[in-house]
N, C-alpha and C. Protein backbone atom coordinates (compact mmCIF):
# COMPACT_ATOMS: atom_id res chain seq x y z
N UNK A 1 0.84 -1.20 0.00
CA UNK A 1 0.00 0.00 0.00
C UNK A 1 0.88 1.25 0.00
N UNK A 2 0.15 2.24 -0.83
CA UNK A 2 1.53 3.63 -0.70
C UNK A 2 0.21 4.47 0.54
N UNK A 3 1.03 5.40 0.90
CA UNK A 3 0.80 6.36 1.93
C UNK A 3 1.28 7.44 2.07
N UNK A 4 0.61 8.47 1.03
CA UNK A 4 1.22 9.22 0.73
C UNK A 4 0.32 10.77 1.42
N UNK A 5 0.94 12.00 1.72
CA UNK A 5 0.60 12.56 2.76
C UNK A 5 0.46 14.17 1.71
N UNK A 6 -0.57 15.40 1.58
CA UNK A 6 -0.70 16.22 0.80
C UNK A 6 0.06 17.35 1.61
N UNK A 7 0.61 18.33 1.57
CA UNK A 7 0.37 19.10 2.38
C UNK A 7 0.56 20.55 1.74
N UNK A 8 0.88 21.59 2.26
CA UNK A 8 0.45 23.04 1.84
C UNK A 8 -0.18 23.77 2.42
N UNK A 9 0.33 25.19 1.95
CA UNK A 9 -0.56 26.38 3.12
C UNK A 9 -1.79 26.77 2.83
N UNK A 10 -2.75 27.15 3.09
CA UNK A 10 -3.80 27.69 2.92
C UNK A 10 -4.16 28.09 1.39
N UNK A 11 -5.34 27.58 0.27
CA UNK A 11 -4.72 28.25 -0.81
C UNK A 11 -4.18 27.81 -2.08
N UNK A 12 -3.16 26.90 -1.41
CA UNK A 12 -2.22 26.40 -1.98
C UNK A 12 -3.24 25.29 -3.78
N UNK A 13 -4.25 24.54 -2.84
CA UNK A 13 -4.46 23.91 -4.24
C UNK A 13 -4.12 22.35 -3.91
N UNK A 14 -4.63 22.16 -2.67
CA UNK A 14 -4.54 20.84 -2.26
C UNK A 14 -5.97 19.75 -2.74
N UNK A 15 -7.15 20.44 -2.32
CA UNK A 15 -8.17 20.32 -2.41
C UNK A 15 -8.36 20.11 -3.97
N UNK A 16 -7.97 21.25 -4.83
CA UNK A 16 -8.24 21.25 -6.25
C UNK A 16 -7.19 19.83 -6.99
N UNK A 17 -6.01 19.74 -6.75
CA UNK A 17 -5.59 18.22 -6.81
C UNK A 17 -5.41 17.54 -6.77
N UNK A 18 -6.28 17.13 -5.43
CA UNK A 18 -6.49 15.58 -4.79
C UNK A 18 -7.29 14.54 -5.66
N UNK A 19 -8.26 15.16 -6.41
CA UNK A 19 -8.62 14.31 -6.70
C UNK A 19 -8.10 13.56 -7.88
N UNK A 20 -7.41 14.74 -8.87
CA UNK A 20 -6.44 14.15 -10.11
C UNK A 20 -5.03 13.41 -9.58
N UNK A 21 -5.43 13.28 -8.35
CA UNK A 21 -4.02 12.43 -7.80
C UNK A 21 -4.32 10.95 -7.51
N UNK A 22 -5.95 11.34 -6.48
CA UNK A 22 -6.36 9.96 -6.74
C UNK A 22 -6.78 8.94 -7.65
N UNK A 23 -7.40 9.74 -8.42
CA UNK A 23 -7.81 9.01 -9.23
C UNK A 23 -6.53 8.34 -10.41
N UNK A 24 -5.84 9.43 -10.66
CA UNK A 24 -4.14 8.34 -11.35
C UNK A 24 -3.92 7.18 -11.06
N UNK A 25 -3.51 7.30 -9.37
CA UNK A 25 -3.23 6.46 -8.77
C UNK A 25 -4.03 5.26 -7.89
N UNK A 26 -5.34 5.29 -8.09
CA UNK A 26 -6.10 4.55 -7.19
C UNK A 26 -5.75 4.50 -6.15
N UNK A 27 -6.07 6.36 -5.55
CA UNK A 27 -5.72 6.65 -3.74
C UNK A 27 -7.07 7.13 -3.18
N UNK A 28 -7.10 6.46 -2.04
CA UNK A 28 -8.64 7.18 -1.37
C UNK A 28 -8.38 8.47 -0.80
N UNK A 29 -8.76 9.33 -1.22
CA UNK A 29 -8.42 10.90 -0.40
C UNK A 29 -8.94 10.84 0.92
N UNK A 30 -8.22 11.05 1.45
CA UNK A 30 -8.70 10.97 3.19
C UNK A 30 -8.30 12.41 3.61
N UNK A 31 -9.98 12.93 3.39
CA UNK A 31 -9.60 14.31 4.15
C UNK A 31 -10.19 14.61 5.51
N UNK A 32 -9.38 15.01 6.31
CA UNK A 32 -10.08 14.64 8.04
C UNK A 32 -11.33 15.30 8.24
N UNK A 33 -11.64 16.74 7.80
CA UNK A 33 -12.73 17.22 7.89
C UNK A 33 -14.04 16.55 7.13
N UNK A 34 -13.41 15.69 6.21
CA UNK A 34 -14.82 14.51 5.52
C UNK A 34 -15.02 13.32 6.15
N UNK A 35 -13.30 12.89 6.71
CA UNK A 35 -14.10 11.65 8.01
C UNK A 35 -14.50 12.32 9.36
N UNK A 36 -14.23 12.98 9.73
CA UNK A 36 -14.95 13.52 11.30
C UNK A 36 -16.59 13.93 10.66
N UNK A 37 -16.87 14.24 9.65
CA UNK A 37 -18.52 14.77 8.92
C UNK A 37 -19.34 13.02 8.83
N UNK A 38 -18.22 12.01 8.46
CA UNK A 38 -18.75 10.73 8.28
C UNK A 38 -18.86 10.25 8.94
N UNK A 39 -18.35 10.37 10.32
CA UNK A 39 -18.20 9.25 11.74
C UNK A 39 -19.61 10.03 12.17
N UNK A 40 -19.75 11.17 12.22
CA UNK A 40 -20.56 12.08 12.87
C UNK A 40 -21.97 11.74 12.08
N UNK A 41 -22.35 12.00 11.11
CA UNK A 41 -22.94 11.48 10.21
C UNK A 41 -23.45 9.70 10.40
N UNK A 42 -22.43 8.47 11.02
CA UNK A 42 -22.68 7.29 11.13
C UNK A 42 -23.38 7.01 12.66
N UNK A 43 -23.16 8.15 13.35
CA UNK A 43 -23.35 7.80 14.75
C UNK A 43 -22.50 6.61 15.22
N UNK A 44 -21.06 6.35 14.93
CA UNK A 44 -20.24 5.99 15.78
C UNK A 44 -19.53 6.74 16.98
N UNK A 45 -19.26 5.67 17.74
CA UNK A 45 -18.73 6.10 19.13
C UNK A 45 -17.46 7.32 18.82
N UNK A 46 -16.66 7.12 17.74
CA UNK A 46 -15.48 8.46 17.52
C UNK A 46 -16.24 9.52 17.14
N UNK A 47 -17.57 9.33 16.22
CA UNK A 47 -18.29 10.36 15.67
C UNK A 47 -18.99 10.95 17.10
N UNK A 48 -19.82 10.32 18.13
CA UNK A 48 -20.21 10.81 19.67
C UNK A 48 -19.57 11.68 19.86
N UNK A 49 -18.14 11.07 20.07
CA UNK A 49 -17.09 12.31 20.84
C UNK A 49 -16.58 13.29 20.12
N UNK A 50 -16.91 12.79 18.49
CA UNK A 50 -16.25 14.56 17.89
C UNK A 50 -17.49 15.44 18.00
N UNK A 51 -18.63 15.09 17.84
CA UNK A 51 -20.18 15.54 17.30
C UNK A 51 -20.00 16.29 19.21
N UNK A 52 -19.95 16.34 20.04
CA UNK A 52 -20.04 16.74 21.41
C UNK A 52 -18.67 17.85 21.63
N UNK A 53 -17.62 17.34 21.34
CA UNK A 53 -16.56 18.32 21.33
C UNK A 53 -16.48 19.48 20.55
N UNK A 54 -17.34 19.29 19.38
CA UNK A 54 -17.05 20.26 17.89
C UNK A 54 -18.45 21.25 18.82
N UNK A 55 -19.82 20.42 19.28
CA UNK A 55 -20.73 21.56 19.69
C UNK A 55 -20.72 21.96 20.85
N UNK A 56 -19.66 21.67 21.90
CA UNK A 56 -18.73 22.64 22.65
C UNK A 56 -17.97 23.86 22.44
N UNK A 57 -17.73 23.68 21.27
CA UNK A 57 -16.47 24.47 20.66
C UNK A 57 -15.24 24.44 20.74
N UNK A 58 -15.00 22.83 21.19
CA UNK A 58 -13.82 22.17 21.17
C UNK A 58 -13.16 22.01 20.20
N UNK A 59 -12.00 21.85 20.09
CA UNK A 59 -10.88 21.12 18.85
C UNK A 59 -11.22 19.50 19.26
N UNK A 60 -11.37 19.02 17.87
CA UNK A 60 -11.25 17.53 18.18
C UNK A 60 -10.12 17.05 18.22
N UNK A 61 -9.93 16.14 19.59
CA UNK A 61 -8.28 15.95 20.07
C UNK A 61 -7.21 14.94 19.08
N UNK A 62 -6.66 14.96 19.04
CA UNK A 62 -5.40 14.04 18.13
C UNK A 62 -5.74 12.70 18.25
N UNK A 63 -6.25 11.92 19.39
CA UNK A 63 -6.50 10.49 19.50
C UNK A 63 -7.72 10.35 18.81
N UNK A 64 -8.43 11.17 18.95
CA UNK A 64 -9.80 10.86 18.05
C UNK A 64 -9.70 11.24 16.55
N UNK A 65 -8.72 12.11 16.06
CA UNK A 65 -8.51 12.01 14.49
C UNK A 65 -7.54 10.49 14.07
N UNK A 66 -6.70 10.54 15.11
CA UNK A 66 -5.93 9.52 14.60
C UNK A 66 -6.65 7.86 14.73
N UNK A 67 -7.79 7.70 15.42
CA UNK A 67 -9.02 6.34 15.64
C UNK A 67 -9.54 6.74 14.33
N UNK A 68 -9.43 7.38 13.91
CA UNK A 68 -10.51 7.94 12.26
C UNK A 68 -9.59 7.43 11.79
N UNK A 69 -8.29 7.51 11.23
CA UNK A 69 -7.60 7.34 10.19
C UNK A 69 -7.24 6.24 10.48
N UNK A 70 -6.71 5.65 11.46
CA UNK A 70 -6.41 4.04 11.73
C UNK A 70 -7.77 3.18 11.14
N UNK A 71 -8.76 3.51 11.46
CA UNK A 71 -10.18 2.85 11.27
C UNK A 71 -10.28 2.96 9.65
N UNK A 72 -9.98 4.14 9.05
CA UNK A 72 -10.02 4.25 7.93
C UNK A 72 -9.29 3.58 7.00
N UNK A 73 -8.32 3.02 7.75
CA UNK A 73 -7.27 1.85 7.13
C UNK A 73 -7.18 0.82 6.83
N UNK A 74 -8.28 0.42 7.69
CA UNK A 74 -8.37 -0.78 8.13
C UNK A 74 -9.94 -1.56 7.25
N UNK A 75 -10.31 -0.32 7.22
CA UNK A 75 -11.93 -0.57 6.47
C UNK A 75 -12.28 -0.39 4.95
N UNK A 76 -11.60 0.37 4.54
CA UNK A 76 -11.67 0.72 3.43
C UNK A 76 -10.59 0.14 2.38
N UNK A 77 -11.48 -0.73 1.40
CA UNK A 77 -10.44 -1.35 0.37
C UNK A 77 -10.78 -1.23 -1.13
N UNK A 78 -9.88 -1.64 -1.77
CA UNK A 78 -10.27 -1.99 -3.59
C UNK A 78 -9.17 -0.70 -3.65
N UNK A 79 -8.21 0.13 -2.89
CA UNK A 79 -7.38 1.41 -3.42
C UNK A 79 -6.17 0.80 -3.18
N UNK A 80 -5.38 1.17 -3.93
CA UNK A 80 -3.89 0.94 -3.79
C UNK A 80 -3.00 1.87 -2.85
N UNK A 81 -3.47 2.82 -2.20
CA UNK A 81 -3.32 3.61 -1.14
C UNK A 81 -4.09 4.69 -0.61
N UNK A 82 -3.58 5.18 -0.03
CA UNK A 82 -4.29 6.20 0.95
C UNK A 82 -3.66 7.95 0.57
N UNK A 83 -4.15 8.87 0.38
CA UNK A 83 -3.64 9.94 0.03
C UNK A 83 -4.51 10.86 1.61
N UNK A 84 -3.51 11.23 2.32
CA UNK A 84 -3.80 11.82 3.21
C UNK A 84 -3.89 13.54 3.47
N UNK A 85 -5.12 14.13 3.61
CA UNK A 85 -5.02 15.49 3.60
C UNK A 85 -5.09 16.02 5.08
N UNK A 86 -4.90 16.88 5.10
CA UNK A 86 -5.07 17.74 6.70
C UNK A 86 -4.52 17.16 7.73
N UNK A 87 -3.75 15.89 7.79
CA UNK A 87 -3.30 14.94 8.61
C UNK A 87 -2.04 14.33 8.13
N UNK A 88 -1.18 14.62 8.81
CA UNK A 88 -0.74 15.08 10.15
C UNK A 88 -0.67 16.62 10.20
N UNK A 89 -0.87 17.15 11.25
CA UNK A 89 -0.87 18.93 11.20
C UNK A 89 0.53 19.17 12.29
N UNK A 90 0.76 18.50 13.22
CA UNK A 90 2.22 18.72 13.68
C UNK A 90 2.98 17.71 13.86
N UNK A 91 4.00 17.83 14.07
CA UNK A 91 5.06 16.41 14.92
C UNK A 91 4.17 15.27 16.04
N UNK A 92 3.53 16.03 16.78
CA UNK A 92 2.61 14.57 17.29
C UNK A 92 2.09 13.98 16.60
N UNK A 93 1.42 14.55 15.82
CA UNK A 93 0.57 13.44 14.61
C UNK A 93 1.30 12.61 13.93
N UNK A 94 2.75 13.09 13.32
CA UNK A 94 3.18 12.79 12.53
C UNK A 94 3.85 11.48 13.20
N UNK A 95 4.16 11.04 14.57
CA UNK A 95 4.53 10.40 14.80
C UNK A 95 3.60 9.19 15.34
N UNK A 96 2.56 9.56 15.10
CA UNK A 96 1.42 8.55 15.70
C UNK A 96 0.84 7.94 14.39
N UNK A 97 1.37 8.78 13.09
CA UNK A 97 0.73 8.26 11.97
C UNK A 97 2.16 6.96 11.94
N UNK A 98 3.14 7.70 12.38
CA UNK A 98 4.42 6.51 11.80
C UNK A 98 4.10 5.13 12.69
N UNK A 99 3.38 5.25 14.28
CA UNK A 99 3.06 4.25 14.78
C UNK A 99 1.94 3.60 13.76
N UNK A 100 1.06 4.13 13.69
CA UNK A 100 -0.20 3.31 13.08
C UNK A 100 0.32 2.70 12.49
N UNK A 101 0.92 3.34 11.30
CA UNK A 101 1.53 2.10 9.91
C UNK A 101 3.09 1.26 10.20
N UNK A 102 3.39 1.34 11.60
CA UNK A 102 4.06 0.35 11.85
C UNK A 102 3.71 -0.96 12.47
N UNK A 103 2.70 -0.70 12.80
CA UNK A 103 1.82 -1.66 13.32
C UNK A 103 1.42 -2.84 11.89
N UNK A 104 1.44 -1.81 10.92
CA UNK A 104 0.72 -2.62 9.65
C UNK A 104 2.22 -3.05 9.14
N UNK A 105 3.21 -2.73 9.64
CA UNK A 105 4.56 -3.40 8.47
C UNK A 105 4.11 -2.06 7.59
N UNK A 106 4.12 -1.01 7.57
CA UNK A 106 4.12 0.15 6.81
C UNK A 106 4.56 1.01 7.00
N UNK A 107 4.76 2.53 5.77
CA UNK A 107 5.16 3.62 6.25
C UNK A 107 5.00 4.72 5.27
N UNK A 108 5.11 6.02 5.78
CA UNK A 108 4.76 6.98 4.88
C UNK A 108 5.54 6.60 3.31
N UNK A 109 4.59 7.07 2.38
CA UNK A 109 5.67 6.68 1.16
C UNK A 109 6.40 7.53 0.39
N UNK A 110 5.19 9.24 0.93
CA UNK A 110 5.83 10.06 0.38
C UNK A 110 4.99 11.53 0.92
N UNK A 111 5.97 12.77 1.02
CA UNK A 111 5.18 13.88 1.40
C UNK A 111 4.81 14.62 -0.34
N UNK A 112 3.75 14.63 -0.56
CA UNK A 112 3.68 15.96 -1.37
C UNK A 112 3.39 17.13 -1.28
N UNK A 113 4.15 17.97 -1.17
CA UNK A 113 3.85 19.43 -0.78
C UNK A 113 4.43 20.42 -2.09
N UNK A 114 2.71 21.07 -2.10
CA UNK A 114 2.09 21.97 -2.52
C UNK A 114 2.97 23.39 -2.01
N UNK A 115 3.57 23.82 -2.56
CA UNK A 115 3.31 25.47 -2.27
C UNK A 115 3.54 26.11 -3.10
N UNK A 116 3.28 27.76 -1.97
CA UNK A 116 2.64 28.95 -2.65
C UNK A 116 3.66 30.05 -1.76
N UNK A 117 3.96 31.21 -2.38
CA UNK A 117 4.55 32.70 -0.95
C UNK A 117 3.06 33.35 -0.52
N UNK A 118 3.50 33.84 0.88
CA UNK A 118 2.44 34.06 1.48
C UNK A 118 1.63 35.29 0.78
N UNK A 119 1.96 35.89 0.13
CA UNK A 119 1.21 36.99 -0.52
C UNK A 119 0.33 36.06 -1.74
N UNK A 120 0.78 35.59 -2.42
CA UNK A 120 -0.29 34.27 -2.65
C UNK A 120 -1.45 33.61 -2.14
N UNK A 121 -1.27 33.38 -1.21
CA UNK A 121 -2.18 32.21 -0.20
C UNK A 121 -3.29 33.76 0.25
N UNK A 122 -2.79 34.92 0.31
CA UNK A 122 -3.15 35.90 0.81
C UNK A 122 -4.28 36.36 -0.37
N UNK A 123 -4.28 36.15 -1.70
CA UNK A 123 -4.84 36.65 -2.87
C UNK A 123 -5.96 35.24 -3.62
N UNK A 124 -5.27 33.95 -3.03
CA UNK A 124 -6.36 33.14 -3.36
C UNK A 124 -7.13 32.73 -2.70
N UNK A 125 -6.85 33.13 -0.84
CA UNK A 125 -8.05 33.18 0.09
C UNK A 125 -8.76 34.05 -0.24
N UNK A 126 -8.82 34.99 -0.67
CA UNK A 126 -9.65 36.39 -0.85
C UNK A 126 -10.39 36.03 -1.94
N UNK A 127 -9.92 35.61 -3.00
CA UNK A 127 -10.57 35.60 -4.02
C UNK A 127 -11.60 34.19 -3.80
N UNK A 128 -10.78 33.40 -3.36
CA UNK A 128 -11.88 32.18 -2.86
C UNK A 128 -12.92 32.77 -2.19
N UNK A 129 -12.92 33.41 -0.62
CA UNK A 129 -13.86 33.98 -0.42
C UNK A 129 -14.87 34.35 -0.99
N UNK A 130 -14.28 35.38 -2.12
CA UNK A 130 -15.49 36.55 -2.73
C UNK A 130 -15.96 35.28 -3.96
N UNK A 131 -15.75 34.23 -4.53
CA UNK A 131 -16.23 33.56 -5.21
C UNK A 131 -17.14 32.39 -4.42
N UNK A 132 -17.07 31.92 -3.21
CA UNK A 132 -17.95 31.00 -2.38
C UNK A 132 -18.84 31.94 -1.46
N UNK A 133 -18.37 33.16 -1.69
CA UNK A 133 -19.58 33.52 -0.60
C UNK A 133 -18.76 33.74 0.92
N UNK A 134 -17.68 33.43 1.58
CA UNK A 134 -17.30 32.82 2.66
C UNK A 134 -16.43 33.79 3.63
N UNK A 135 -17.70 34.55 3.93
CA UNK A 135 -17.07 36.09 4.35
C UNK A 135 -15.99 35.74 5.46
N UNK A 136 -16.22 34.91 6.10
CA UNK A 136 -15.18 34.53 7.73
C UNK A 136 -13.70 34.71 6.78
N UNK A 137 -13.30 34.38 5.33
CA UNK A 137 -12.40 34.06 4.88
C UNK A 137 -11.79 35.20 4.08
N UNK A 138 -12.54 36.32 4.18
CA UNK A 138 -12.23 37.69 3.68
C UNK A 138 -11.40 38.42 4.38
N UNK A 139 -11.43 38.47 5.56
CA UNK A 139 -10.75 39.32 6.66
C UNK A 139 -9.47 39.37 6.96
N UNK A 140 -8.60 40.16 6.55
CA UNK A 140 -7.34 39.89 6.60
C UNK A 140 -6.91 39.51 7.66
N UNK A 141 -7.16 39.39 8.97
CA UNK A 141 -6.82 39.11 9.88
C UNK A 141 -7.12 37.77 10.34
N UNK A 142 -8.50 37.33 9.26
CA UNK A 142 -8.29 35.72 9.68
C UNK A 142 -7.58 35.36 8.57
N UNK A 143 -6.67 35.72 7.34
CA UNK A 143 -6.14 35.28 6.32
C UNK A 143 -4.85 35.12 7.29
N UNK A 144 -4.41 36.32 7.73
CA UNK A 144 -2.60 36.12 8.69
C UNK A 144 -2.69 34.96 9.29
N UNK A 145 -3.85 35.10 10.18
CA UNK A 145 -4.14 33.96 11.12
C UNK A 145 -3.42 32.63 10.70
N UNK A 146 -4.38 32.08 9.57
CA UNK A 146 -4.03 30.91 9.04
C UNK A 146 -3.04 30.54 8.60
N UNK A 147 -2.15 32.16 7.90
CA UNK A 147 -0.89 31.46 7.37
C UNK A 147 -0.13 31.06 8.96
N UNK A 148 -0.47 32.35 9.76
CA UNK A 148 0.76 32.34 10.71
C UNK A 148 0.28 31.07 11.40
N UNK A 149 -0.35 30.45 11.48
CA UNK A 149 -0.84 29.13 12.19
C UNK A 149 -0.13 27.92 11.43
N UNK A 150 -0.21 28.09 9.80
CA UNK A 150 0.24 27.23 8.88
C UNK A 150 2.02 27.28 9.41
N UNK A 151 2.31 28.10 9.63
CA UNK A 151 3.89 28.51 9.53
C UNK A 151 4.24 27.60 10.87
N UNK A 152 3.58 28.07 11.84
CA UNK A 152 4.18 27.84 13.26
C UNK A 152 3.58 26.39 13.27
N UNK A 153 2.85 25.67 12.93
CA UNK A 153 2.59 24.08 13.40
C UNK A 153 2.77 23.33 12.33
N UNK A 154 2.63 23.47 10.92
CA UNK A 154 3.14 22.82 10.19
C UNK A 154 4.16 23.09 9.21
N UNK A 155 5.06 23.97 9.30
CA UNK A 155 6.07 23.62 9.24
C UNK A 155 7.24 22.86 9.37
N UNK A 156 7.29 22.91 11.05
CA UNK A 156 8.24 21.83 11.78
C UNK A 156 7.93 20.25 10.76
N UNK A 157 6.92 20.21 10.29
CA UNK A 157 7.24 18.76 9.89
C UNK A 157 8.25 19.02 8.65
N UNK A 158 8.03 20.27 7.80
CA UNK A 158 9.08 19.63 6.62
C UNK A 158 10.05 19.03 7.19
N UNK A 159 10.97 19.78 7.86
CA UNK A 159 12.38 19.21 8.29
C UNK A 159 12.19 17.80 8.80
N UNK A 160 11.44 17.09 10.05
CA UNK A 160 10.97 15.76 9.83
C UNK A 160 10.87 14.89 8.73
N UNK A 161 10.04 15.27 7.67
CA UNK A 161 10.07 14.45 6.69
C UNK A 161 11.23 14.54 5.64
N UNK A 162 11.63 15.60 5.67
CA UNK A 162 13.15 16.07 4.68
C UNK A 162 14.18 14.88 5.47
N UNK A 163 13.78 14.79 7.01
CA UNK A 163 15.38 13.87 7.69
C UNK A 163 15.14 12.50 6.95
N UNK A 164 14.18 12.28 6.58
CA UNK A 164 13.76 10.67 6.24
C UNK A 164 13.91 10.46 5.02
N UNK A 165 13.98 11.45 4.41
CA UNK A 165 13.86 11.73 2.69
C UNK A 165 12.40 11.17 2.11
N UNK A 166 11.71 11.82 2.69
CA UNK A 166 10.27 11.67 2.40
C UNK A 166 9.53 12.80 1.46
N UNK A 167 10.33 13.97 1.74
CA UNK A 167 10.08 14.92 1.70
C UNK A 167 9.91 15.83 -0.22
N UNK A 168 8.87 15.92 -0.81
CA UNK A 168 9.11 16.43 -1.91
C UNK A 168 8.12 17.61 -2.53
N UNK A 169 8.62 18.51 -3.06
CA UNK A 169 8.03 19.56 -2.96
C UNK A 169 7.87 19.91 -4.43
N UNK A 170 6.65 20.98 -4.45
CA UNK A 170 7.05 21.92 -6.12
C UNK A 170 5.69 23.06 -5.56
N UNK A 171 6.13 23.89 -6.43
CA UNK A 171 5.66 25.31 -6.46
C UNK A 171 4.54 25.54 -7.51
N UNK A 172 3.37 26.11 -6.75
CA UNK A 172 2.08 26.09 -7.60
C UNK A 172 1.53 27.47 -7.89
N UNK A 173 2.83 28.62 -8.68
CA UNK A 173 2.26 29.59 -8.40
C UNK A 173 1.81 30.15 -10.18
N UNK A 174 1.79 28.95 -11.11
CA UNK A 174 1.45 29.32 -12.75
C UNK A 174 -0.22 29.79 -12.65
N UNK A 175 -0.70 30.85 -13.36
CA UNK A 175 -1.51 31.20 -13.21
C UNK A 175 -3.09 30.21 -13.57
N UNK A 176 -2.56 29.45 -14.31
CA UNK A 176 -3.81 28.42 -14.28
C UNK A 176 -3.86 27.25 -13.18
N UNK A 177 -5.35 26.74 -13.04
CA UNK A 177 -5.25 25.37 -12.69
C UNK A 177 -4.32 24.35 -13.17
N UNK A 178 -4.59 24.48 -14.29
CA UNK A 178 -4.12 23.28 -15.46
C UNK A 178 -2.72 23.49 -15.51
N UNK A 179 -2.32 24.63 -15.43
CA UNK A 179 -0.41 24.50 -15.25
C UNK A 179 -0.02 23.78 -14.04
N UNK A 180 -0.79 24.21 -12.99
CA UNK A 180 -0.31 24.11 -11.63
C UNK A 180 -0.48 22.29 -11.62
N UNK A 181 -1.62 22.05 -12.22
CA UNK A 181 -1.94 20.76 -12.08
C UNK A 181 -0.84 19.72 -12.23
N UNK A 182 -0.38 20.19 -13.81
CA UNK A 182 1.40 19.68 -14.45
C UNK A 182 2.14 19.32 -13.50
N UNK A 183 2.54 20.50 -12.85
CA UNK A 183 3.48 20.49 -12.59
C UNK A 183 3.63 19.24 -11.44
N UNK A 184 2.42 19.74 -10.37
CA UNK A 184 1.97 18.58 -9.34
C UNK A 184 2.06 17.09 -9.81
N UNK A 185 1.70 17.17 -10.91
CA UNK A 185 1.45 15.44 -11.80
C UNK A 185 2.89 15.35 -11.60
N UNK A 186 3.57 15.83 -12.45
CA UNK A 186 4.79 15.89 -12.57
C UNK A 186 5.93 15.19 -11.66
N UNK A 187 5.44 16.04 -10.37
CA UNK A 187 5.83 15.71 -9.50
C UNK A 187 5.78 14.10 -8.82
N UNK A 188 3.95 13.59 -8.53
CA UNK A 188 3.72 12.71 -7.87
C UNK A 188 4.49 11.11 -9.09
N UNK A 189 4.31 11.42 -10.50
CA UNK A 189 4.83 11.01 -11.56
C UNK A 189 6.04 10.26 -11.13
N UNK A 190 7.03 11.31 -10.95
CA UNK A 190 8.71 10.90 -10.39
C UNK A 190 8.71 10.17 -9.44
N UNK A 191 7.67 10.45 -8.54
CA UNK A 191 7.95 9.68 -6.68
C UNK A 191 7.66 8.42 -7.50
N UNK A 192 6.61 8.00 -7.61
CA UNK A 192 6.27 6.62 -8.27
C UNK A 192 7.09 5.83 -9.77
N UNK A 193 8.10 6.50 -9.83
CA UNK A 193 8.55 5.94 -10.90
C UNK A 193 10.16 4.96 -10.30
């Protein structure tokens, strides 16, 4: 099985090429905010405790994303891997994902990371906004937010995954989809070759 992990700042164009990734490769996109909506949605016991924490106004804690994605591993078949979004978001995760799939005789197979400069991420949140409607996402101050959130917790993993040589990157700043798309192909192309 490959296990391969998306990542990128805000913006970036993760979302827009997950699915031309999965589908290449016969990968299930596993995006955490669609399994915490599905557990929640199934009325399972992980879905209880996110569905109660989320209408607290809690963060749902790391053991309960990481019971989603272990479960998700374990249940879901006919894909030749797993393409992981939003997960891992720091060094704890990242090391609880390396437990899970050692448990299976597995391991990450590869990082792909997406990026963008922050004046970027700054011009396609905005514009995303004013095209979905999604005023919370207009405000420059929740735009800093996110990068400076993106910067300070997920960062630290490049260097993690760079020590392992996991680590592979390309730059998505051509003005189309369809360039950016290339290049990404391009990219996931080489890892698998």
């Amino acid at each position: 099985m490959k296990y391969y992990i998306l990542f990128g700042p805000p913006g970036a164009g993760k979302g827009t090429h997950a699915g031309a990734i999965s589908e290449k490769y016969n990968l299930k996109h596993l995006s955490t905010g669609e399994l915490l909506r599905n557990e929640i949605a199934a009325g399972t016991e992980l879905g209880k405790q996110a569905k109660d924490l989320i209408e607290a106004g809690s963060l749902v804690p790391d053991e309960v994303v990481e019971g989603m994605i272990e479960s998700a591993f374990e249940t879901i078949k006919g894909y030749d891997g797993f393409l992981l979004d939003g997960f891992p978001r720091t060094l704890a995760q990242a090391e609880a994902l390396d437990s899970i799939l050692l448990k299976k005789n597995e391991q990450v197979t590869a990082v792909i990371s997406i990026m963008i400069p922050d004046e970027l991420i700054r011009q396609r949140i905005a514009h995303r906004a004013q095209i979905e409607g999604r005023a919370d996402d207009a405000k420059e101050e929740t735009i800093n937010h996110r990068i400076s959130t993106y910067h300070a917790q997920t960062e630290p993993l490049i260097d993690f995954y760079k020590k392992v040589g996991k680590y592979h990157e390309v730059l998505a700043v051509a003005d189309t989809i369809e360039e950016n798309r290339a290049s990404v192909m391009k990219l996931v192309d080489s890892i698998n070759n």
